[in-house]
C-alpha atoms as a PDB file:
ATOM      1  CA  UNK A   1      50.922 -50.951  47.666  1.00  0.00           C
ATOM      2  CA  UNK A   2      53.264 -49.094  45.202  1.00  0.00           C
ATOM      3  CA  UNK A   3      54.653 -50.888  42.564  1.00  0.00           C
ATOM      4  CA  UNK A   4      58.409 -49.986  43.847  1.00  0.00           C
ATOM      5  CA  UNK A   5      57.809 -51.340  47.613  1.00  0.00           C
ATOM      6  CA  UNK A   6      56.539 -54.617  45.879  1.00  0.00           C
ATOM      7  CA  UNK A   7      59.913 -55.231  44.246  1.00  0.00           C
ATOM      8  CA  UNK A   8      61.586 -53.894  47.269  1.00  0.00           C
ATOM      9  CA  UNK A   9      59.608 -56.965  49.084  1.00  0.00           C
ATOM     10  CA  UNK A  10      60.453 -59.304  46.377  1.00  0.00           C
ATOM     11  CA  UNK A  11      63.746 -58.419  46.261  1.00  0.00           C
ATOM     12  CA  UNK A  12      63.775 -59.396  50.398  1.00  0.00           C
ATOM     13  CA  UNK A  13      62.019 -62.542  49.477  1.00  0.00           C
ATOM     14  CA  UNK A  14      64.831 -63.711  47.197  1.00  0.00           C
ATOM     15  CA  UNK A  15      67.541 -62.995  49.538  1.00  0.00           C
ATOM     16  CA  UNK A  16      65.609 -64.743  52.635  1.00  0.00           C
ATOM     17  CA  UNK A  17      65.401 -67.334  49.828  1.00  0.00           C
ATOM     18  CA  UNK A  18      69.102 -67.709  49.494  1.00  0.00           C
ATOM     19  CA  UNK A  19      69.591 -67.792  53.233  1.00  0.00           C
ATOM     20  CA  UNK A  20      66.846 -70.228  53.458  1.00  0.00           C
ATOM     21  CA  UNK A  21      68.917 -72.693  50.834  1.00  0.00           C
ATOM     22  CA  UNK A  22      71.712 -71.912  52.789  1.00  0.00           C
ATOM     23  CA  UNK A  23      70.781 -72.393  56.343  1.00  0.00           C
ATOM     24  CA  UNK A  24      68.360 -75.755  55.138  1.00  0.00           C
ATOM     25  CA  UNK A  25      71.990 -77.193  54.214  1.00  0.00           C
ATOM     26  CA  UNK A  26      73.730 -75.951  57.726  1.00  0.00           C
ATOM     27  CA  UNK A  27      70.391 -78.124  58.770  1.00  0.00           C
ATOM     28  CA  UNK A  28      71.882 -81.266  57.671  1.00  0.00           C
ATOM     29  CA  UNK A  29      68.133 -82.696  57.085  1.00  0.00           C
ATOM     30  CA  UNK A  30      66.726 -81.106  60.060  1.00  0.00           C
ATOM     31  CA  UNK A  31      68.935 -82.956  62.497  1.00  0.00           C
ATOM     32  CA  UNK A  32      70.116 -79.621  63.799  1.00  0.00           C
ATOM     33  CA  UNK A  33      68.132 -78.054  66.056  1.00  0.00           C
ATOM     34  CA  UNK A  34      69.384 -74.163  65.568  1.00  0.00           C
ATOM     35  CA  UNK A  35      69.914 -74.385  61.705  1.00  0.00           C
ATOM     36  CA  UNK A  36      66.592 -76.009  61.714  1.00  0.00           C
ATOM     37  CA  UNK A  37      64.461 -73.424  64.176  1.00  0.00           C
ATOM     38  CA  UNK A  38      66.360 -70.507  61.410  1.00  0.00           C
ATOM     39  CA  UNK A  39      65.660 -72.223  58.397  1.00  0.00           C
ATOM     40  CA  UNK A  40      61.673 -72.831  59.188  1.00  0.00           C
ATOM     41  CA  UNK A  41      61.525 -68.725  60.446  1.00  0.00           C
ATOM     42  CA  UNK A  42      63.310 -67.783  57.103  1.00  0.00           C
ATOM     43  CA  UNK A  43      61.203 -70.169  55.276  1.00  0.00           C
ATOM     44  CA  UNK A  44      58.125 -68.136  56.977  1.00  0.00           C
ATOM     45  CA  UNK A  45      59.421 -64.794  55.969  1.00  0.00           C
ATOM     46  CA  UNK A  46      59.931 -65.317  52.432  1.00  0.00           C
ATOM     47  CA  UNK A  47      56.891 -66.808  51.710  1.00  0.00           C
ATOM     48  CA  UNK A  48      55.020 -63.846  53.680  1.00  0.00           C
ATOM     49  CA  UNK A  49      57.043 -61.607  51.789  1.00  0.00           C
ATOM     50  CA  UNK A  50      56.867 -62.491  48.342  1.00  0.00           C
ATOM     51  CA  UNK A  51      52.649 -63.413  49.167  1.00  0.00           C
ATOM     52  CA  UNK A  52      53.109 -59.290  49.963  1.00  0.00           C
ATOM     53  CA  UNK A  53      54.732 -58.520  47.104  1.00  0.00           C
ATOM     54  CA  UNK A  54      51.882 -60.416  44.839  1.00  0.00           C
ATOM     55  CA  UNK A  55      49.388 -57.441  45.911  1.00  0.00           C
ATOM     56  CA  UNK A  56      50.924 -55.762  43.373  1.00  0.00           C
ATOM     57  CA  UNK A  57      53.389 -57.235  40.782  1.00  0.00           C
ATOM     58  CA  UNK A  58      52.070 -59.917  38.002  1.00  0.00           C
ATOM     59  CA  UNK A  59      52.414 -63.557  39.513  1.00  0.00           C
ATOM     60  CA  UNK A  60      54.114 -64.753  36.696  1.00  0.00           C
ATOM     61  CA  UNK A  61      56.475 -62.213  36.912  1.00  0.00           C
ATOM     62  CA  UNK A  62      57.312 -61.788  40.602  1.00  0.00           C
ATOM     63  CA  UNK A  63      57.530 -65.509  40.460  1.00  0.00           C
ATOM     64  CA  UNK A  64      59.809 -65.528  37.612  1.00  0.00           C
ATOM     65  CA  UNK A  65      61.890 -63.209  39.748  1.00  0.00           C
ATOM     66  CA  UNK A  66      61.890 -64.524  42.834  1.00  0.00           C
ATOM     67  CA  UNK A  67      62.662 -67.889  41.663  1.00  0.00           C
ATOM     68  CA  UNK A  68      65.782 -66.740  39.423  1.00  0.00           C
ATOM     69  CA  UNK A  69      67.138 -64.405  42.679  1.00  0.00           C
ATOM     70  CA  UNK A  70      67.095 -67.432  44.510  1.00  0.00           C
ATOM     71  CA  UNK A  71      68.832 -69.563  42.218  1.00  0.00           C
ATOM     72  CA  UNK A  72      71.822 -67.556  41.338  1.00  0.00           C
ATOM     73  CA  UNK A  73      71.947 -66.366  44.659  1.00  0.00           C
ATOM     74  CA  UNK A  74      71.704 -69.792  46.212  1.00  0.00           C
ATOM     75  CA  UNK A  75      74.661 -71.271  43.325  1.00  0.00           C
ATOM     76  CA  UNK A  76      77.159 -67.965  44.316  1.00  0.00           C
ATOM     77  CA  UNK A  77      76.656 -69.185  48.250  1.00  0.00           C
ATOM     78  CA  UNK A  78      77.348 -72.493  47.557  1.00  0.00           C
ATOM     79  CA  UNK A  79      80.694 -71.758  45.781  1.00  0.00           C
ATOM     80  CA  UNK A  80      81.505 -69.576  48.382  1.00  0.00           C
ATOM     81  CA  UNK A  81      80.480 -71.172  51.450  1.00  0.00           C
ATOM     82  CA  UNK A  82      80.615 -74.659  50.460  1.00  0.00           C
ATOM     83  CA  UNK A  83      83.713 -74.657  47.805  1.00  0.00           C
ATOM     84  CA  UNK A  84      81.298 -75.911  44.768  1.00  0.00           C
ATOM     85  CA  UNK A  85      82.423 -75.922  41.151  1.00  0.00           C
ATOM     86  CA  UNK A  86      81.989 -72.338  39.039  1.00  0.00           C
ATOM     87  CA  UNK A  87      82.536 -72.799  35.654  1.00  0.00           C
ATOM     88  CA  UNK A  88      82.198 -70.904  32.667  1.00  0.00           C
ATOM     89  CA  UNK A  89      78.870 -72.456  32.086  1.00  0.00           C
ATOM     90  CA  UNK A  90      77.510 -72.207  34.672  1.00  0.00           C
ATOM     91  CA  UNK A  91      78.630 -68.309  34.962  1.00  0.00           C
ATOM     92  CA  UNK A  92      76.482 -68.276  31.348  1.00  0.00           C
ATOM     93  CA  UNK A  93      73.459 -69.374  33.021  1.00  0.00           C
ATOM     94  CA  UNK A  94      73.961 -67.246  35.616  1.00  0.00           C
ATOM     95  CA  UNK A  95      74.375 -64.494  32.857  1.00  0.00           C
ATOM     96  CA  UNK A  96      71.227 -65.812  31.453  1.00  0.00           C
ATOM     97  CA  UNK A  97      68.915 -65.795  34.194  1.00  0.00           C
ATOM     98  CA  UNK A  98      70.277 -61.878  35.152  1.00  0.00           C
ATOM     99  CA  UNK A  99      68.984 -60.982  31.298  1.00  0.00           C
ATOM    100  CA  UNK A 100      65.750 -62.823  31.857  1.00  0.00           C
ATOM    101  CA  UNK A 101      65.178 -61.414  35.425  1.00  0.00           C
ATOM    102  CA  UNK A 102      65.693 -57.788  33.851  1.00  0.00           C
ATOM    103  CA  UNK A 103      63.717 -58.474  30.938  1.00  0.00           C
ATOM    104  CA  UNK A 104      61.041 -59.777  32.958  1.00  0.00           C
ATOM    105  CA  UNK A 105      60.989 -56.727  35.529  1.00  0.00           C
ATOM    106  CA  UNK A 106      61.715 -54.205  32.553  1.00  0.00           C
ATOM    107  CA  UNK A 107      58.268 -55.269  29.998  1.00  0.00           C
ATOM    108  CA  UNK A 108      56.006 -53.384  30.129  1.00  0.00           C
ATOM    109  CA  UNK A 109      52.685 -54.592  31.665  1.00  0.00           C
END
């Protein structure tokens, strides 16, 4: 698999990530049948893809990746969907992760 279509895939992965976190809370601990049925099927797909995306990108790294997408991702939803605090430091972590997340996909080997 080309090195490109990997981080395509991983890219995917984080975002199904973020709608996981998302739909998990619409879930309300599984006690919603729909929300639950979507979150286990994005659950699935993430997983598959970033497994995918592992053919070719470093573990460490795609990991790395994945794992800060979701995050940040998942913190922007909740202040949007959900009305949680954003603050100044937490918009510096968010800054922070972006950096490492470039860094990481940027170094060479």
């Amino acid at each position: 698999m080309p090195q490109s279509l990997a981080w395509l895939l991983l890219a995917i992965a984080g975002a199904l990530d973020v709608a996981w976190a998302v739909s998990l809370k619409f879930a309300q601990g599984y006690t919603r049948p729909g929300w639950s049925v979507l979150s286990l099927l994005l659950l699935a797909a993430f997983v598959y893809l970033l497994g995918r995306s592992l053919e070719a990108l470093p573990v460490g790294t795609a990991y790395a990746v994945w794992t800060g997408i979701g995050a940040v991702g998942t913190l922007l939803m909740g202040v949007w969907l959900f009305g949680e605090a954003l603050n100044p430091l937490k918009l510096a972590g968010i800054g922070l992760v972006l950096v490492g997340i470039a860094a990481l996909k940027f170094a060479p080997g």
